[in-house]
PDB file of N, CA and C in Angstrom:
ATOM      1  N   UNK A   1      38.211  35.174  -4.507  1.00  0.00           N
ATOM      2  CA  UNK A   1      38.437  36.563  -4.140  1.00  0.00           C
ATOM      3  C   UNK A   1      37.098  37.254  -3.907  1.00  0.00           C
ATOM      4  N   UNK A   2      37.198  38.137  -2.910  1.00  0.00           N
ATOM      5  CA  UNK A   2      35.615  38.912  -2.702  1.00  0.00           C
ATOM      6  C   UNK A   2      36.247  40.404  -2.968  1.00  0.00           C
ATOM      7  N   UNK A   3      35.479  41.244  -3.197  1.00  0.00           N
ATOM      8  CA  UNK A   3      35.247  42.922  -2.884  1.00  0.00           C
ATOM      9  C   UNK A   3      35.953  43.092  -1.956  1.00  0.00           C
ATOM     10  N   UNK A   4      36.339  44.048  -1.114  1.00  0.00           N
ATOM     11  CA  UNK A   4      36.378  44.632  -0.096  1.00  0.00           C
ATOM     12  C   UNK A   4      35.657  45.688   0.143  1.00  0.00           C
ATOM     13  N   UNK A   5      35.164  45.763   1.726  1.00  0.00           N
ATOM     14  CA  UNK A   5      34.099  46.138   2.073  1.00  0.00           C
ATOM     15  C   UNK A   5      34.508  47.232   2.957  1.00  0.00           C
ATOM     16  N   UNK A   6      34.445  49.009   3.556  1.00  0.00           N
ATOM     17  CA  UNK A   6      34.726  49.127   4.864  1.00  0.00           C
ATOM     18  C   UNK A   6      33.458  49.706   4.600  1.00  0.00           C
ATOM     19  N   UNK A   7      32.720  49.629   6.420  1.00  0.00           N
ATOM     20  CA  UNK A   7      31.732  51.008   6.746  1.00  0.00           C
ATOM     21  C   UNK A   7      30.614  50.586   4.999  1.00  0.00           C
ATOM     22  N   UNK A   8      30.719  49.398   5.090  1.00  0.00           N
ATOM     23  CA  UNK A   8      29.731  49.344   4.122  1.00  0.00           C
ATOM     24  C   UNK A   8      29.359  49.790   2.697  1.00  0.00           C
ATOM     25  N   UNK A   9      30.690  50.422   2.173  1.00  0.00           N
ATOM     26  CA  UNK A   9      31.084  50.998   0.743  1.00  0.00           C
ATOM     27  C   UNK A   9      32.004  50.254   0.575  1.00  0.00           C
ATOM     28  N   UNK A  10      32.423  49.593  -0.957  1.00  0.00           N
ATOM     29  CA  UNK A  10      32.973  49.144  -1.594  1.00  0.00           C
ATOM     30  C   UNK A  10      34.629  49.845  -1.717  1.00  0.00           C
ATOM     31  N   UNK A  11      35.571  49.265  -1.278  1.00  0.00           N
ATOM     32  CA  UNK A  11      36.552  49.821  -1.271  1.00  0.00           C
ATOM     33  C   UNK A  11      37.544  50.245  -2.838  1.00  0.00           C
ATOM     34  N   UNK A  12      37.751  51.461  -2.839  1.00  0.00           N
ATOM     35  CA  UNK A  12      38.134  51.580  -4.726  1.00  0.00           C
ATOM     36  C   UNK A  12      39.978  51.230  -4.727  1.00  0.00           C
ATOM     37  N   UNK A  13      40.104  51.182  -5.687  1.00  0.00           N
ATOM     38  CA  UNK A  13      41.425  50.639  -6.149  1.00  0.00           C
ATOM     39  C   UNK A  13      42.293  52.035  -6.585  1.00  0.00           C
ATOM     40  N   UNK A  14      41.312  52.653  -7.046  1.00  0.00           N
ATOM     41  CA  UNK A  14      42.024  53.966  -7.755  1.00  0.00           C
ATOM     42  C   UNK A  14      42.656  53.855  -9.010  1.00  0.00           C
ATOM     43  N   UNK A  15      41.834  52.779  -9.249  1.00  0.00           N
ATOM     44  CA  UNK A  15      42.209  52.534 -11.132  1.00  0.00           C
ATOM     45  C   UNK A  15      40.814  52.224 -11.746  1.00  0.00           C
ATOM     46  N   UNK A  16      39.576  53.121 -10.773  1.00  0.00           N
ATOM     47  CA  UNK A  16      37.996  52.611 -11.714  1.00  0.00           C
ATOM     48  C   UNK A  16      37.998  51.468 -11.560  1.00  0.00           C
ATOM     49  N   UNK A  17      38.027  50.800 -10.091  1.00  0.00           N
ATOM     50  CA  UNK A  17      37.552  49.172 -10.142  1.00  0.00           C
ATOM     51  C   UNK A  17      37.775  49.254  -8.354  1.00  0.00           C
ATOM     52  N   UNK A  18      37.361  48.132  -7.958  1.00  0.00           N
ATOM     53  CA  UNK A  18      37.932  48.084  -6.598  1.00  0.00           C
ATOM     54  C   UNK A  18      38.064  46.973  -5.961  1.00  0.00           C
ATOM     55  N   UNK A  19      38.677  47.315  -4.796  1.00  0.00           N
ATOM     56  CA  UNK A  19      39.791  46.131  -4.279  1.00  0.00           C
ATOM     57  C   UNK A  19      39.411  44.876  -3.890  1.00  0.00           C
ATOM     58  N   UNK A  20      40.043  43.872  -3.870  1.00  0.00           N
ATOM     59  CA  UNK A  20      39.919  42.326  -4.227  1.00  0.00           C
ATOM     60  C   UNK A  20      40.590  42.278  -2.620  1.00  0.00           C
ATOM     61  N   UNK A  21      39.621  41.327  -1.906  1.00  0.00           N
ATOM     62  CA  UNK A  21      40.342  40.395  -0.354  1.00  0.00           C
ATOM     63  C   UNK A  21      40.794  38.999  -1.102  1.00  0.00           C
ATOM     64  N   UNK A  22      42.087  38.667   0.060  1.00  0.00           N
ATOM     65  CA  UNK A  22      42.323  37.234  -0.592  1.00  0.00           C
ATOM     66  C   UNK A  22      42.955  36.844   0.333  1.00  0.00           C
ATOM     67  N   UNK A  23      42.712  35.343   0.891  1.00  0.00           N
ATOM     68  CA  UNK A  23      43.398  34.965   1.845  1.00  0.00           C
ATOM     69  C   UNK A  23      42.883  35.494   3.414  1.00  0.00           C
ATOM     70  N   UNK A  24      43.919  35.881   4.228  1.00  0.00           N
ATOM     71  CA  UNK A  24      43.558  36.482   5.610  1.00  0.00           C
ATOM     72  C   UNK A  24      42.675  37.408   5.377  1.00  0.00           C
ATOM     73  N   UNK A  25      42.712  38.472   4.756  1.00  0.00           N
ATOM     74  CA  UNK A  25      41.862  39.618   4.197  1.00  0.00           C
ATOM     75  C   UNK A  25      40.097  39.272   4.131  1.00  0.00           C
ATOM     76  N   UNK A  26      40.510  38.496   3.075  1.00  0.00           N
ATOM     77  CA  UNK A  26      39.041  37.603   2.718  1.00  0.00           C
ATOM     78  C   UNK A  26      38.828  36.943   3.777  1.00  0.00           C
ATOM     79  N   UNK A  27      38.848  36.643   4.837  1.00  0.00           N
ATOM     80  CA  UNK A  27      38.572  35.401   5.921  1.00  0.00           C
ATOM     81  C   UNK A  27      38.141  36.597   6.934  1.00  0.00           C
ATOM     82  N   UNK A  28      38.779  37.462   7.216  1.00  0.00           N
ATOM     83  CA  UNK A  28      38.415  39.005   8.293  1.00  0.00           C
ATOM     84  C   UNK A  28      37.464  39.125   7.840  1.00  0.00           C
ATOM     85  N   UNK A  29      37.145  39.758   6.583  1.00  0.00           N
ATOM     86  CA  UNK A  29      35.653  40.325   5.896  1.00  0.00           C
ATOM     87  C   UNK A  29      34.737  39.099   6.425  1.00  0.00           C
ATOM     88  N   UNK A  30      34.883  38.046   6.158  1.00  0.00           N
ATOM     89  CA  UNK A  30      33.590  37.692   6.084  1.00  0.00           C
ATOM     90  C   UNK A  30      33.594  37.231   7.520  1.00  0.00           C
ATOM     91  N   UNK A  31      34.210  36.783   8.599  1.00  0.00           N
ATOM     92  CA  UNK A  31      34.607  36.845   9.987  1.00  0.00           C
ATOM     93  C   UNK A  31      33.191  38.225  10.774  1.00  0.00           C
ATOM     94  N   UNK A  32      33.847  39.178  10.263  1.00  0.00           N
ATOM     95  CA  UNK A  32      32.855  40.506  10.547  1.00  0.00           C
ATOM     96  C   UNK A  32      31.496  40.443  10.045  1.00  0.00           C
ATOM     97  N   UNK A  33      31.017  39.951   8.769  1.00  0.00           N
ATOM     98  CA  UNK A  33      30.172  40.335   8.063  1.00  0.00           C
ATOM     99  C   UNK A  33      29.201  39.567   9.232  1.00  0.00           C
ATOM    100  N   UNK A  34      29.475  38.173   9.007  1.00  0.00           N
ATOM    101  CA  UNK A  34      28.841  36.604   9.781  1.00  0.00           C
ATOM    102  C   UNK A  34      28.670  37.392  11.567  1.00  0.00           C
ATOM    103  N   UNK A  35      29.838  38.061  12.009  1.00  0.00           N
ATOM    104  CA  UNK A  35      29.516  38.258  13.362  1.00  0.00           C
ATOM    105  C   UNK A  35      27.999  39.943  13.495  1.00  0.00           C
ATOM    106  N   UNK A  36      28.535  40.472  12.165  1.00  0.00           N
ATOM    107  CA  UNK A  36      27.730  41.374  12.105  1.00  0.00           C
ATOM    108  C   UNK A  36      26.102  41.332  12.210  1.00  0.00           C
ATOM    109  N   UNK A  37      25.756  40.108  11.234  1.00  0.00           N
ATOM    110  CA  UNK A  37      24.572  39.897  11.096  1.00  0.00           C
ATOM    111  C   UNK A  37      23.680  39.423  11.882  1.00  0.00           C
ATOM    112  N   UNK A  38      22.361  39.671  12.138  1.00  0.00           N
ATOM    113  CA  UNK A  38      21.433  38.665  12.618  1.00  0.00           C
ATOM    114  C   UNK A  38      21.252  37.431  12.497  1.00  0.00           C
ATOM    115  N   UNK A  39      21.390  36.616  12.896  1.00  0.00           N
ATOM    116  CA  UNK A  39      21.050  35.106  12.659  1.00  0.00           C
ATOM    117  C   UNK A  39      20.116  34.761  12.437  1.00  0.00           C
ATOM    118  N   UNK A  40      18.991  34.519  11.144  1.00  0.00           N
ATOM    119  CA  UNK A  40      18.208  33.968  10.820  1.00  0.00           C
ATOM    120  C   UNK A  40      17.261  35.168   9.650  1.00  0.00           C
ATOM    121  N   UNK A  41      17.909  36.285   9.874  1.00  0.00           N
ATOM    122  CA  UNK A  41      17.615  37.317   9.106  1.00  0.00           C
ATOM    123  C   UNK A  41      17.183  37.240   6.933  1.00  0.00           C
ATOM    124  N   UNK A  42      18.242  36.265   7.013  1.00  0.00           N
ATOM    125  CA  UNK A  42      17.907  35.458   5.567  1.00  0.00           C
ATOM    126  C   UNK A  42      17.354  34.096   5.401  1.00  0.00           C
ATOM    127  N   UNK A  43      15.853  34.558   5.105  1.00  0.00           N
ATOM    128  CA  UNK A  43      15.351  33.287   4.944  1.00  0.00           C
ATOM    129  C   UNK A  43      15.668  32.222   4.462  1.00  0.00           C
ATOM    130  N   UNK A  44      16.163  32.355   3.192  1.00  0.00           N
ATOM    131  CA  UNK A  44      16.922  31.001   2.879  1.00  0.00           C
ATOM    132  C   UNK A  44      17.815  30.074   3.420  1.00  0.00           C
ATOM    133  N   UNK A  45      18.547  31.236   4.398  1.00  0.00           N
ATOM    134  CA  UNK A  45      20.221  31.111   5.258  1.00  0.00           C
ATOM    135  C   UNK A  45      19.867  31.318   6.251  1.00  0.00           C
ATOM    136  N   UNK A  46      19.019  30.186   7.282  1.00  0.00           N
ATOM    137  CA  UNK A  46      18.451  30.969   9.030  1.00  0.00           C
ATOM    138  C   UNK A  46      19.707  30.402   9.419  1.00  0.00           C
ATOM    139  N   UNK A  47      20.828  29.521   9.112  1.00  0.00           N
ATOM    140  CA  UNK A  47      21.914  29.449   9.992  1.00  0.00           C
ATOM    141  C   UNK A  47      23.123  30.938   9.831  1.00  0.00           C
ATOM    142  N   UNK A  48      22.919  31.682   9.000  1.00  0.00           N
ATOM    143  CA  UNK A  48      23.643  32.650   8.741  1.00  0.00           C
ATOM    144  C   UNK A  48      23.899  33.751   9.520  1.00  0.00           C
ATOM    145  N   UNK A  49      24.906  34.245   9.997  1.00  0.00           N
ATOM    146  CA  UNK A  49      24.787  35.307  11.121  1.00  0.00           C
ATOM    147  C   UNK A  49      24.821  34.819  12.471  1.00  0.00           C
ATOM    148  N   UNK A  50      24.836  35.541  13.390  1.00  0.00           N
ATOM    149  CA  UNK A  50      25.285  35.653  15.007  1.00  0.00           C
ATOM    150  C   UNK A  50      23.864  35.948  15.717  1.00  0.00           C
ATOM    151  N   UNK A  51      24.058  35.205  16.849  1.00  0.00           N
ATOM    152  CA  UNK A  51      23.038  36.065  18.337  1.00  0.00           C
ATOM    153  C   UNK A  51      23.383  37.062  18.750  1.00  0.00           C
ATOM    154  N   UNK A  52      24.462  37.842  18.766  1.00  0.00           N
ATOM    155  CA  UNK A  52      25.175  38.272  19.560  1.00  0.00           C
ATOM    156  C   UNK A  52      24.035  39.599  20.042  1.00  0.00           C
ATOM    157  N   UNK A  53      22.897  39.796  19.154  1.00  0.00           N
ATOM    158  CA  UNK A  53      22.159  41.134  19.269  1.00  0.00           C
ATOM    159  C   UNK A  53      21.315  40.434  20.658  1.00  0.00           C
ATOM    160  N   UNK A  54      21.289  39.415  21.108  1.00  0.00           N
ATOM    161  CA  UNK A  54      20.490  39.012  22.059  1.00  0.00           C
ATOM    162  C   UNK A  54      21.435  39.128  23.100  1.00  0.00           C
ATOM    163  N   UNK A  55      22.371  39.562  23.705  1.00  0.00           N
ATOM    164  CA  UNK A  55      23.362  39.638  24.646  1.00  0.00           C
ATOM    165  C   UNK A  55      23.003  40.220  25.578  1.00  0.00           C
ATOM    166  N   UNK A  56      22.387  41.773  25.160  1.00  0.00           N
ATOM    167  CA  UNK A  56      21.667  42.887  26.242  1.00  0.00           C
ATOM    168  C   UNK A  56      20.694  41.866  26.919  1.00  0.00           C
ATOM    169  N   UNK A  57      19.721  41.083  26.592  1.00  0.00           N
ATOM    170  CA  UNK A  57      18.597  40.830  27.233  1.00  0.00           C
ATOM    171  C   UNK A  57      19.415  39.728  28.511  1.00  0.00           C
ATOM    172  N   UNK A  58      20.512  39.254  28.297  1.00  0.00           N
ATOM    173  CA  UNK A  58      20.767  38.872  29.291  1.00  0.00           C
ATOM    174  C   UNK A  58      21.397  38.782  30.590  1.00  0.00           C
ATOM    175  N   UNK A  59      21.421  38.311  32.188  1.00  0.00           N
ATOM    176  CA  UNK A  59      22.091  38.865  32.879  1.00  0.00           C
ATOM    177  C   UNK A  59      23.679  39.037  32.905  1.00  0.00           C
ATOM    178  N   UNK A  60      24.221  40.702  33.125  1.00  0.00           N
ATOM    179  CA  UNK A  60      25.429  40.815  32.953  1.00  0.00           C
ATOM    180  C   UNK A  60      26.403  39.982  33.329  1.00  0.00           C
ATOM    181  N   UNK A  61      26.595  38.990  33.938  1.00  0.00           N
ATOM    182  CA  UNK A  61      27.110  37.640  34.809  1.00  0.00           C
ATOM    183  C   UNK A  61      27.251  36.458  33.344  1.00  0.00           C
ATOM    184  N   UNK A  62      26.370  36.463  32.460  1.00  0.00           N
ATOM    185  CA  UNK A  62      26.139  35.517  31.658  1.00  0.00           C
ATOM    186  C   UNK A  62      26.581  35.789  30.100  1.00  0.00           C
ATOM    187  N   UNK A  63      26.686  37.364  30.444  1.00  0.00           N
ATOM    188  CA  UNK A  63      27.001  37.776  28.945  1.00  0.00           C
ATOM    189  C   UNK A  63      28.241  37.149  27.588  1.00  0.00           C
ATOM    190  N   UNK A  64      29.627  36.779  28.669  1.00  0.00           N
ATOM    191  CA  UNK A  64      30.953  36.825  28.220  1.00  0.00           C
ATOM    192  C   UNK A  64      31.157  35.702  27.597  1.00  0.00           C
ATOM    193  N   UNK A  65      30.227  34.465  28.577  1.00  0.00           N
ATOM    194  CA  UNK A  65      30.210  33.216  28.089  1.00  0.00           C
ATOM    195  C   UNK A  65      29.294  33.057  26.744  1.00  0.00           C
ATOM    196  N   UNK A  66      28.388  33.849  26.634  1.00  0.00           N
ATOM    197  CA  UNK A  66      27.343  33.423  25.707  1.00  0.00           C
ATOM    198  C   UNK A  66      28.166  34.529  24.429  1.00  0.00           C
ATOM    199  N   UNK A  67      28.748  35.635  24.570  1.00  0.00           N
ATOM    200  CA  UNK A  67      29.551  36.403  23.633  1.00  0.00           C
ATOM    201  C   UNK A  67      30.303  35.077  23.061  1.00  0.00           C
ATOM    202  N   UNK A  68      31.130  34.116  23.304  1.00  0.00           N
ATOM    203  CA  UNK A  68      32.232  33.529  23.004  1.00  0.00           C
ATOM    204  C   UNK A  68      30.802  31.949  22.066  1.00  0.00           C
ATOM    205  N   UNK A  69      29.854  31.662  22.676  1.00  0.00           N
ATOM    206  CA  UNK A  69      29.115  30.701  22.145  1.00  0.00           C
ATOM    207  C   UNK A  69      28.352  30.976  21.277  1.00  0.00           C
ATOM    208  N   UNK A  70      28.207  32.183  20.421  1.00  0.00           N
ATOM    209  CA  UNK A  70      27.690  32.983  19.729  1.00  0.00           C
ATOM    210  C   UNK A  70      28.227  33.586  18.664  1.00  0.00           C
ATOM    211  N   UNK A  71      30.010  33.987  19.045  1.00  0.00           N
ATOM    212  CA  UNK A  71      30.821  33.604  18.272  1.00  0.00           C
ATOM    213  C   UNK A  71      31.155  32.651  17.576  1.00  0.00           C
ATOM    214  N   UNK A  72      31.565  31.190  18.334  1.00  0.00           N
ATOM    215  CA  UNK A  72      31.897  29.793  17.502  1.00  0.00           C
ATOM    216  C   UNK A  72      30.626  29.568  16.850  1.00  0.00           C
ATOM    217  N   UNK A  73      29.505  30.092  17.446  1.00  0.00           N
ATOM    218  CA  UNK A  73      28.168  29.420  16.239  1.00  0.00           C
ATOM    219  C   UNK A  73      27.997  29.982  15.001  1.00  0.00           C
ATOM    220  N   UNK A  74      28.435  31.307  14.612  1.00  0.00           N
ATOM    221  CA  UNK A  74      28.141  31.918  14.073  1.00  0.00           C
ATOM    222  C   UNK A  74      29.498  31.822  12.408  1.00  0.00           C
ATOM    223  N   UNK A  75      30.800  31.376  13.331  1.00  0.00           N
ATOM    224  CA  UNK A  75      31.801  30.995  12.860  1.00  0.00           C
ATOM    225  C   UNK A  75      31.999  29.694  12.005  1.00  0.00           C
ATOM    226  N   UNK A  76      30.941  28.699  13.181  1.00  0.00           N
ATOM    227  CA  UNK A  76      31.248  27.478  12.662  1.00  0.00           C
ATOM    228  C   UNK A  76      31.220  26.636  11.663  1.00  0.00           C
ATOM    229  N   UNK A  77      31.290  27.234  10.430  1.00  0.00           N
ATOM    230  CA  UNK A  77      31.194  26.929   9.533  1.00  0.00           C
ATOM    231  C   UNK A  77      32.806  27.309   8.282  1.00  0.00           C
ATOM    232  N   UNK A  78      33.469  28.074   8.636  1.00  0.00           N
ATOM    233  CA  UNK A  78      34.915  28.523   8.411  1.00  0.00           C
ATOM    234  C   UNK A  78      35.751  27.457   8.401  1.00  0.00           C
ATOM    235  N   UNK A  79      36.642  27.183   7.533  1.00  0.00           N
ATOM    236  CA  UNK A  79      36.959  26.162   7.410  1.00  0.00           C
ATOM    237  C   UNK A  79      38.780  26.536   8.540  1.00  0.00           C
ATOM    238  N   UNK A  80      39.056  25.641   8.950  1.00  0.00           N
ATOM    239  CA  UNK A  80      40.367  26.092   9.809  1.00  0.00           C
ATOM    240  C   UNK A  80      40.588  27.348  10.624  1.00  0.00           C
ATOM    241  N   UNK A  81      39.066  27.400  10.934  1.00  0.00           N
ATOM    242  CA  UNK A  81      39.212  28.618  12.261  1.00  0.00           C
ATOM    243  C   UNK A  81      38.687  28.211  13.699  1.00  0.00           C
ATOM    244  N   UNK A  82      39.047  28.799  14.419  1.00  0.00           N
ATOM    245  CA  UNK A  82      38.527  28.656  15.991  1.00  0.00           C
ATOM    246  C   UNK A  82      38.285  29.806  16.789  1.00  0.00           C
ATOM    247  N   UNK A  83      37.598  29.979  17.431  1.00  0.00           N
ATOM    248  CA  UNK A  83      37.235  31.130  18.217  1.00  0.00           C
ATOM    249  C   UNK A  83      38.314  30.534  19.605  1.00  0.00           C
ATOM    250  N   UNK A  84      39.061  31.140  19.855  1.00  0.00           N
ATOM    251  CA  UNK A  84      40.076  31.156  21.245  1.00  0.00           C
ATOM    252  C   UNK A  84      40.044  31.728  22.448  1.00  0.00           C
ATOM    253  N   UNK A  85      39.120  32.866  21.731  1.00  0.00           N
ATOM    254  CA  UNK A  85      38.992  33.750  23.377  1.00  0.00           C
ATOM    255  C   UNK A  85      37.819  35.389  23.057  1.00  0.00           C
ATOM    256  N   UNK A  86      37.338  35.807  23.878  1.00  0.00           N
ATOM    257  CA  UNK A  86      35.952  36.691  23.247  1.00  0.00           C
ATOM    258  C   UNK A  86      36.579  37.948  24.514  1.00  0.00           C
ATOM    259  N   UNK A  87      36.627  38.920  24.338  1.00  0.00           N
ATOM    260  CA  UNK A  87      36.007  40.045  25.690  1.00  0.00           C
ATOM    261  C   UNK A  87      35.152  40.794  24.972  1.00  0.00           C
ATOM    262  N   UNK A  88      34.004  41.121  26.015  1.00  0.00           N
ATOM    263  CA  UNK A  88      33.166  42.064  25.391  1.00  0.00           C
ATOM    264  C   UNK A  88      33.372  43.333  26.405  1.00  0.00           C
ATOM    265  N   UNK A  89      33.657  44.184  25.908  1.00  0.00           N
ATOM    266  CA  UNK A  89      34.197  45.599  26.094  1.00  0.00           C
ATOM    267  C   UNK A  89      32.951  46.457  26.589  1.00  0.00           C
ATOM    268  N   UNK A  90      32.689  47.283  27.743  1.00  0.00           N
ATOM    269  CA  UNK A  90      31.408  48.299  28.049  1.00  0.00           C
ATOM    270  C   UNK A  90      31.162  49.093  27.035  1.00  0.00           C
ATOM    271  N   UNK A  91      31.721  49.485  25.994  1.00  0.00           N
ATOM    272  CA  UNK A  91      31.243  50.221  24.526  1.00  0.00           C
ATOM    273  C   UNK A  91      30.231  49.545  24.006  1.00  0.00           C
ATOM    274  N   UNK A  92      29.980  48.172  24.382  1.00  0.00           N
ATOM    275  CA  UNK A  92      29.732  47.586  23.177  1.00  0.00           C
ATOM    276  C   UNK A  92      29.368  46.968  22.071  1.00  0.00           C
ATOM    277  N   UNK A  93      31.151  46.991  22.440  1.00  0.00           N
ATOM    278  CA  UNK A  93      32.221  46.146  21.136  1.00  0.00           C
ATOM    279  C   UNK A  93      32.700  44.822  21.773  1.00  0.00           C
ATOM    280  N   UNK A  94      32.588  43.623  20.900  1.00  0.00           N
ATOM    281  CA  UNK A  94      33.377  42.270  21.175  1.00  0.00           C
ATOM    282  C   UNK A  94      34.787  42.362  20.312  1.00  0.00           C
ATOM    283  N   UNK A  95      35.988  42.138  20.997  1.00  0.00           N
ATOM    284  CA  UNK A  95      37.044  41.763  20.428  1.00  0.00           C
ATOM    285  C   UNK A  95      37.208  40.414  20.581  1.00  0.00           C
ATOM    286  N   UNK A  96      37.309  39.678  19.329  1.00  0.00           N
ATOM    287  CA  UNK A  96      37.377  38.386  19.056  1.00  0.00           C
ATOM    288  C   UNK A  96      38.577  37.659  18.680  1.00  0.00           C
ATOM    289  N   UNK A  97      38.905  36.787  19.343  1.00  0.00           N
ATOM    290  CA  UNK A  97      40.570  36.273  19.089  1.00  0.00           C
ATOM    291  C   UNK A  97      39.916  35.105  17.923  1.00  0.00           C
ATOM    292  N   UNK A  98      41.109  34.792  17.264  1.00  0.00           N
ATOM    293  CA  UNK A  98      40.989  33.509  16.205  1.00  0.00           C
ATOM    294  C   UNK A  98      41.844  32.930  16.156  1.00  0.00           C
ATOM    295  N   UNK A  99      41.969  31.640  15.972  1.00  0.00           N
ATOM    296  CA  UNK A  99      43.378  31.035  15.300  1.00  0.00           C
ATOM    297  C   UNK A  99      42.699  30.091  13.909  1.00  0.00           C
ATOM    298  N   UNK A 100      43.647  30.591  13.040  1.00  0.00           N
ATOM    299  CA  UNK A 100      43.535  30.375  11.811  1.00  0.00           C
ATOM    300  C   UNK A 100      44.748  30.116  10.713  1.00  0.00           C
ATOM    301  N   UNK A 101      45.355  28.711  11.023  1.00  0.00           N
ATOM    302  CA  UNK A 101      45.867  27.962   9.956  1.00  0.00           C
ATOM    303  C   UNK A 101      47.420  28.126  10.730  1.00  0.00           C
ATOM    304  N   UNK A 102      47.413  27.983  12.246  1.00  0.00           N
ATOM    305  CA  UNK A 102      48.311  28.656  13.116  1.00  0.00           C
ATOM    306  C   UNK A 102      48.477  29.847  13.179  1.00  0.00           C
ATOM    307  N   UNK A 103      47.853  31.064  12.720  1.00  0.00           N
ATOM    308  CA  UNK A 103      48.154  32.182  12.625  1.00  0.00           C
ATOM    309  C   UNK A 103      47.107  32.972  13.924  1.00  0.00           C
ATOM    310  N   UNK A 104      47.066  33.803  15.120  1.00  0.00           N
ATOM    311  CA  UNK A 104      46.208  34.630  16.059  1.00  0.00           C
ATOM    312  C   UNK A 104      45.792  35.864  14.810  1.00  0.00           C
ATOM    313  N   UNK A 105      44.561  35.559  14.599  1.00  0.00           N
ATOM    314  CA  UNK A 105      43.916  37.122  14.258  1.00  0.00           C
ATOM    315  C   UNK A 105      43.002  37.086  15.324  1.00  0.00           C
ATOM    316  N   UNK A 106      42.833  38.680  15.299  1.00  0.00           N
ATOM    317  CA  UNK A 106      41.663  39.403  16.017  1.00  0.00           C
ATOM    318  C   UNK A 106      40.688  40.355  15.838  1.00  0.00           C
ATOM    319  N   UNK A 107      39.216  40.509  15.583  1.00  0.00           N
ATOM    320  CA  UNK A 107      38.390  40.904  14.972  1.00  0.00           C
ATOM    321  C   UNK A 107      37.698  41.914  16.400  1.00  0.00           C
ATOM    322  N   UNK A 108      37.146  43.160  16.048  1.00  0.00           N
ATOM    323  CA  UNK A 108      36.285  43.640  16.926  1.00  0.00           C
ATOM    324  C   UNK A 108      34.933  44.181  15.849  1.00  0.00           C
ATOM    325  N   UNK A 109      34.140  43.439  16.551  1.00  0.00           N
ATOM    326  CA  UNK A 109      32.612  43.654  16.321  1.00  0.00           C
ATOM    327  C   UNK A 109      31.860  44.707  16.911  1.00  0.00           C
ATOM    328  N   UNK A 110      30.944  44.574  16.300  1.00  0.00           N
ATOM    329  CA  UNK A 110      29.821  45.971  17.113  1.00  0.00           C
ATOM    330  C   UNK A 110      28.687  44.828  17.937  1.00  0.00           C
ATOM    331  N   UNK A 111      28.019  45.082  19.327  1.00  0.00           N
ATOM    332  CA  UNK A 111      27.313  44.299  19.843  1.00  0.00           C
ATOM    333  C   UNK A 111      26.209  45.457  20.221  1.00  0.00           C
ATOM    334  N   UNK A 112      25.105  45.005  19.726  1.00  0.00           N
ATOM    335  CA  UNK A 112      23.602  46.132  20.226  1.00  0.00           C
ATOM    336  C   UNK A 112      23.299  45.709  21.570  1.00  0.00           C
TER     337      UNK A 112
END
């Protein structure tokens, strides 16, 4: 079980403690956290985290494919997940498809 996380505050329970992910829950959180991060940002952990902040530097033609290869890299380590399908949105934002244990979830990220 992990914390739950939104907007980067600890989510409360409303009983002086706070809320527990488990399962799908727990697999989203850390889905986001991994797409959130820089990749290589923790020294110990340079496989940890996403490229995805390198997206701008490249040509708009090239972006969608490298959104989706940036995803599975960043993923690939999840045990029974797959990246299925990526759009990256002019906000943005990447909405990320998954399949996970037969189940479609979908995650939207923030992309600099």
């Amino acid at each position: 079980m992990e914390l739950m996380v939104r907007d980067g505050d600890y989510l409360p329970d409303g009983q002086g403690g706070f809320r527990r992910a488990e399962g799908r829950e727990a697999l989203l959180q850390r889905v986001l956290w991994k797409l959130s991060i820089r990749r290589g940002c923790f020294p110990l952990l340079p496989g940890l985290g996403s490229r995805l902040y390198l997206l701008c530097r490249q040509p708009p033609g090239r972006r969608e494919g490298l959104a989706r290869q940036y995803a599975a890299e960043a993923l690939a380590g999840e045990k029974d997940l797959e990246v299925t399908g990526t759009r990256l949105e002019r906000d943005g934002r990447l909405q990320v498809e998954l399949l996970w244990k037969g189940q479609t979830l979908r995650v939207t990220a923030e992309v600099e």
